[in-house]
Protein backbone atom coordinates (compact mmCIF):
# COMPACT_ATOMS: atom_id res chain seq x y z
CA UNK A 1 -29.11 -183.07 -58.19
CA UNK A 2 -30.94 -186.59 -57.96
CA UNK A 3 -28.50 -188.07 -56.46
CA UNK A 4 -28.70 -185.19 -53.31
CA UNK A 5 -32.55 -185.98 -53.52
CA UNK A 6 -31.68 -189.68 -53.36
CA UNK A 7 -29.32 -189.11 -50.15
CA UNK A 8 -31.34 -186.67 -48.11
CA UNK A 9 -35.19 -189.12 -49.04
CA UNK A 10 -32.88 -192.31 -47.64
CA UNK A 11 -31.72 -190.24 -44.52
CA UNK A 12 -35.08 -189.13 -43.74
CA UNK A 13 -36.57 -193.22 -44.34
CA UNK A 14 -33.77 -194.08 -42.41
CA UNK A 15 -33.99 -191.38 -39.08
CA UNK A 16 -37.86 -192.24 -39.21
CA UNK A 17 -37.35 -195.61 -38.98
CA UNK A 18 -35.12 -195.12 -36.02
CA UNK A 19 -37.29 -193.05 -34.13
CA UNK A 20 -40.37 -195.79 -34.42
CA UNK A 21 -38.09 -198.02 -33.17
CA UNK A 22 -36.90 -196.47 -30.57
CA UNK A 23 -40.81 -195.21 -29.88
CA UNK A 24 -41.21 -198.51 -29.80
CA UNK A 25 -38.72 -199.81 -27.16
CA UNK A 26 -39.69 -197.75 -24.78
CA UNK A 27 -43.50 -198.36 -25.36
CA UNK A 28 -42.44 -201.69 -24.01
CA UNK A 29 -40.03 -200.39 -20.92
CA UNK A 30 -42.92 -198.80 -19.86
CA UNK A 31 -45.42 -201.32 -19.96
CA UNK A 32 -43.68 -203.44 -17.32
CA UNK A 33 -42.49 -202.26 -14.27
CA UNK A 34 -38.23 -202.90 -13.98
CA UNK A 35 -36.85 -204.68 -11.48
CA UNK A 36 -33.00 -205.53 -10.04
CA UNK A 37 -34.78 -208.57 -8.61
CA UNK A 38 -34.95 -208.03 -5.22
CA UNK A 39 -38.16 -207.75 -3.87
CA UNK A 40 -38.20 -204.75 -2.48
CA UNK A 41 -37.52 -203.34 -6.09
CA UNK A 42 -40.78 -204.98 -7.19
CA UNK A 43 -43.57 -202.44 -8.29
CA UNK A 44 -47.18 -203.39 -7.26
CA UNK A 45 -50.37 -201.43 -8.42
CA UNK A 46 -52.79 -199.44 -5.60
CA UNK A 47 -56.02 -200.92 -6.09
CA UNK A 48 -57.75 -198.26 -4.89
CA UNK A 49 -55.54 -195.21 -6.88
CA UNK A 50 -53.78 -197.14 -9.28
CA UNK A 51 -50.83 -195.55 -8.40
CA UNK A 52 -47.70 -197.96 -8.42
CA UNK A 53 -45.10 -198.03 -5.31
CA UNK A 54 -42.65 -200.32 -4.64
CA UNK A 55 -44.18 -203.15 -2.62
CA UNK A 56 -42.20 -203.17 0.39
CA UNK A 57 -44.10 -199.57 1.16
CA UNK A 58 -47.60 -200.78 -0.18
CA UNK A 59 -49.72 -201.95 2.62
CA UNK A 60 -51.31 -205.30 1.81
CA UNK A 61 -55.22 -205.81 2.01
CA UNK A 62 -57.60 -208.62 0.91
CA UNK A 63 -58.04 -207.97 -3.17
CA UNK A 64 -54.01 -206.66 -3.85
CA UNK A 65 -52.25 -203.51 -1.92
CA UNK A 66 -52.85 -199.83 -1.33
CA UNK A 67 -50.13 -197.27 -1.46
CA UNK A 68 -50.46 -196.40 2.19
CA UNK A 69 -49.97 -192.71 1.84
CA UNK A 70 -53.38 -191.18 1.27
CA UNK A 71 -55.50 -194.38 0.16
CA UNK A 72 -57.33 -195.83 2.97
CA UNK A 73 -60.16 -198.17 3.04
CA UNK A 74 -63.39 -196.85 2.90
């Protein structure tokens, strides 16, 4: 019977383990847009929505780029 305890409190350790990791990983993926390298792949950040669209849609003004669709200069 200890030895089942023993198994299924290593199991758990290990599948929580995993999952922060993992949690982790993707904390990371998120915090930079990905790229294939081109440049219209490149993700750029609407300075007046904060919205992020690829940059060969974003419409480029004095302090960084607006995403063009509903964000206009006041």
């Amino acid at each position: 019977m200890a030895k089942l305890l023993l198994l299924v409190a290593i199991v758990i350790v290990v599948a929580l383990l995993a999952r922060h990791l993992f949690a982790k990983k993707q904390a990371q993926g998120q915090a930079a847009p990905r790229s294939d390298g081109t440049e219209e792949a490149k993700l750029v950040r609407c300075v007046e929505c904060g919205a992020f669209v690829p940059k060969a849609e974003a419409v480029a003004v004095g302090n960084g780029f607006r995403c063009g669709a509903g964000c206009k200069p006041h």
